[in-house]
Protein backbone atom coordinates (compact mmCIF):
# COMPACT_ATOMS: atom_id res chain seq x y z
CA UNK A 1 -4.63 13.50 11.72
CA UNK A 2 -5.50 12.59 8.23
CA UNK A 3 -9.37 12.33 8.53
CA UNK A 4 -11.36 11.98 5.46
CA UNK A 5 -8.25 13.03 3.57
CA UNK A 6 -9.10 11.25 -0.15
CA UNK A 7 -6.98 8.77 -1.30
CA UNK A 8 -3.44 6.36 -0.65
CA UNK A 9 -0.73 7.63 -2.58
CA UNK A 10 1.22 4.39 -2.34
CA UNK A 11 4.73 6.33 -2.88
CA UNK A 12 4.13 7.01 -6.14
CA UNK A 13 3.93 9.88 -8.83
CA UNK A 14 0.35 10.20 -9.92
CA UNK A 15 1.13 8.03 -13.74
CA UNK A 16 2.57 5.60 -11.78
CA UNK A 17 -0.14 5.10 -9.49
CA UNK A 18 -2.78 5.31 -12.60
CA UNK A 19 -0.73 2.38 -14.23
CA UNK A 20 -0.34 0.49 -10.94
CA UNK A 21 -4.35 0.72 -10.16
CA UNK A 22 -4.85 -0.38 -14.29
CA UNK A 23 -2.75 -3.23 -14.36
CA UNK A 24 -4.15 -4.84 -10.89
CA UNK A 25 -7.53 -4.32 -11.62
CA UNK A 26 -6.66 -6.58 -15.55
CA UNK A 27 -4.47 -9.09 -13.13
CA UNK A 28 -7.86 -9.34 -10.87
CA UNK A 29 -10.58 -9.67 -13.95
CA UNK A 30 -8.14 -12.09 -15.55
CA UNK A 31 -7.73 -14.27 -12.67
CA UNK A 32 -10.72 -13.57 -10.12
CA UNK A 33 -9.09 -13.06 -7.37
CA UNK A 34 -4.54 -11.90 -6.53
CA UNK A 35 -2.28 -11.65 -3.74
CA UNK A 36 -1.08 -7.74 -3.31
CA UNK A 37 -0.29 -5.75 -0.36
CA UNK A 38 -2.85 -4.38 2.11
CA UNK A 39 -2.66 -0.87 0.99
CA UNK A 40 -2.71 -1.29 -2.42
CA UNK A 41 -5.76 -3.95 -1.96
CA UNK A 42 -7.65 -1.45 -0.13
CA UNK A 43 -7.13 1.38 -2.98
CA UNK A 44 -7.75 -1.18 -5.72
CA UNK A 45 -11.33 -2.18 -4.02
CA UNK A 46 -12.76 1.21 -4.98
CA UNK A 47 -11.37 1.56 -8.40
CA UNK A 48 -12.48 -1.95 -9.43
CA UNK A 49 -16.06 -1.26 -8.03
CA UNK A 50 -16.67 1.73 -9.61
CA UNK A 51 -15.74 0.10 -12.98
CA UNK A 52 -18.33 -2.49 -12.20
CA UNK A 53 -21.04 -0.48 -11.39
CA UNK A 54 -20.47 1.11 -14.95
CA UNK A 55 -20.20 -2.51 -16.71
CA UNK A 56 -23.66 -3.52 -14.71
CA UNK A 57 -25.31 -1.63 -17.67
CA UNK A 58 -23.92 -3.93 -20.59
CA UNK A 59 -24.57 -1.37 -22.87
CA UNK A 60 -21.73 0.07 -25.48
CA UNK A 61 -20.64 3.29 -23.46
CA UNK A 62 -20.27 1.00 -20.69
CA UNK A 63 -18.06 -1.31 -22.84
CA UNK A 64 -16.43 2.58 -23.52
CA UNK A 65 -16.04 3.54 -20.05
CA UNK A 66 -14.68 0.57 -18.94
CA UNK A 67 -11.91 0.11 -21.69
CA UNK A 68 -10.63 3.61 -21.15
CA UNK A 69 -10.18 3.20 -17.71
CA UNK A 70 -8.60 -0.60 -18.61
CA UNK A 71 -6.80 -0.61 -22.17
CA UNK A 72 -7.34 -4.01 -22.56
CA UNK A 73 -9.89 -5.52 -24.90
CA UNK A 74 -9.90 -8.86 -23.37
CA UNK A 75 -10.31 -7.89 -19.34
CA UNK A 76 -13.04 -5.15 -20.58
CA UNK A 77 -14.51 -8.12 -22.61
CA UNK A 78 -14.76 -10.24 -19.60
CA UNK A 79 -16.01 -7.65 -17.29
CA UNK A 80 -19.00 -6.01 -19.05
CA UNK A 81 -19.97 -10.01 -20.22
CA UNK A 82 -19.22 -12.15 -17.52
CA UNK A 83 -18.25 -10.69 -14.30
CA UNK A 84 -20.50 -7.60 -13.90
CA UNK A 85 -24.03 -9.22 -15.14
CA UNK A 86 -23.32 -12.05 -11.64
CA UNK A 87 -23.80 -8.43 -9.87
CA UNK A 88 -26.96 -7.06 -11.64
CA UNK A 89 -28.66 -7.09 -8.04
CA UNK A 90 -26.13 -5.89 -5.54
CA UNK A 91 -25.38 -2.60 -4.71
CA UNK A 92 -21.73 -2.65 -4.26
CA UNK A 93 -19.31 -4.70 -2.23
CA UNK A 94 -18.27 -6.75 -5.37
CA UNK A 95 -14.83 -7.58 -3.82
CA UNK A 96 -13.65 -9.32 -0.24
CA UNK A 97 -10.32 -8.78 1.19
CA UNK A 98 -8.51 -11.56 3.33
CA UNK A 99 -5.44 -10.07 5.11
CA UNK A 100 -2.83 -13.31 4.57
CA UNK A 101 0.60 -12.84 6.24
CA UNK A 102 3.22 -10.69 6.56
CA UNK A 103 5.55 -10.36 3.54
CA UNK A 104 9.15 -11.82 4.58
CA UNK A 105 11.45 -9.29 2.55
CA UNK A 106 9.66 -6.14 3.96
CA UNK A 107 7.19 -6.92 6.40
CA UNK A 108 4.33 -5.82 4.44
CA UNK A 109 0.99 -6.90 5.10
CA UNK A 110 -0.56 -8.96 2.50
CA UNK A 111 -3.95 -9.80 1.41
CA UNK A 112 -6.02 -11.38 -1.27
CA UNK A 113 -8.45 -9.47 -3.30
CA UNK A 114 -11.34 -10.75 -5.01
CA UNK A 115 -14.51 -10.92 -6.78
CA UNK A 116 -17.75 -12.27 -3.93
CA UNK A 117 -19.20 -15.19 -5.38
């Protein structure tokens, strides 16, 4: 059994997974919401809600925080401004997932990710 067991490795080294988790999360600020697979929407809902409970502040360390988890001026930019200030009053669940279809090629479950209105 893997109870309480931490975190979905997705088949991938530990940089890998770093750079997969980084470039979702600019795909998802960029374009509010993106088709992925199940797993990796399910991992990406944490790591894009802890970011925005550090851009909630506004501040400059949370513009910090947020771009050295990112590496992208622009998605930073439009996280601490725009997205995170429509969440000043909730206390997480910033993102819904809608499980879609099943991916032809593989089988894979798919599902959209995005922001709650």
């Amino acid at each position: 059994m893997r109870h309480k067991h931490g975190y979905r490795k997705l088949g991938r080294t530990s940089s890998h997974r770093a750079a997969l988790l980084k470039n979702l999360t600019i795909a998802l600020v960029n374009n509010g919401k993106i088709e992925t697979t199940l797993p990796k929407a399910k991992e990406l809902r944490g790591y894009v809600e802890r970011l925005i409970t550090r851009a909630r502040l506004g501040d400059f360390n949370a513009h910090r925080a947020v771009f050295a988890s990112l590496q992208d001026k622009n998605a930073t930019n439009k996280l601490v401004t725009e997205i995170a200030p429509k969440f000043k009053e909730r206390n997480g669940g910033y993102t819904r997932i809608i499980k879609t279809r099943i991916r032809r090629g593989d089988a894979a479950e798919m599902a959209f990710i995005e922001f709650v209105a």
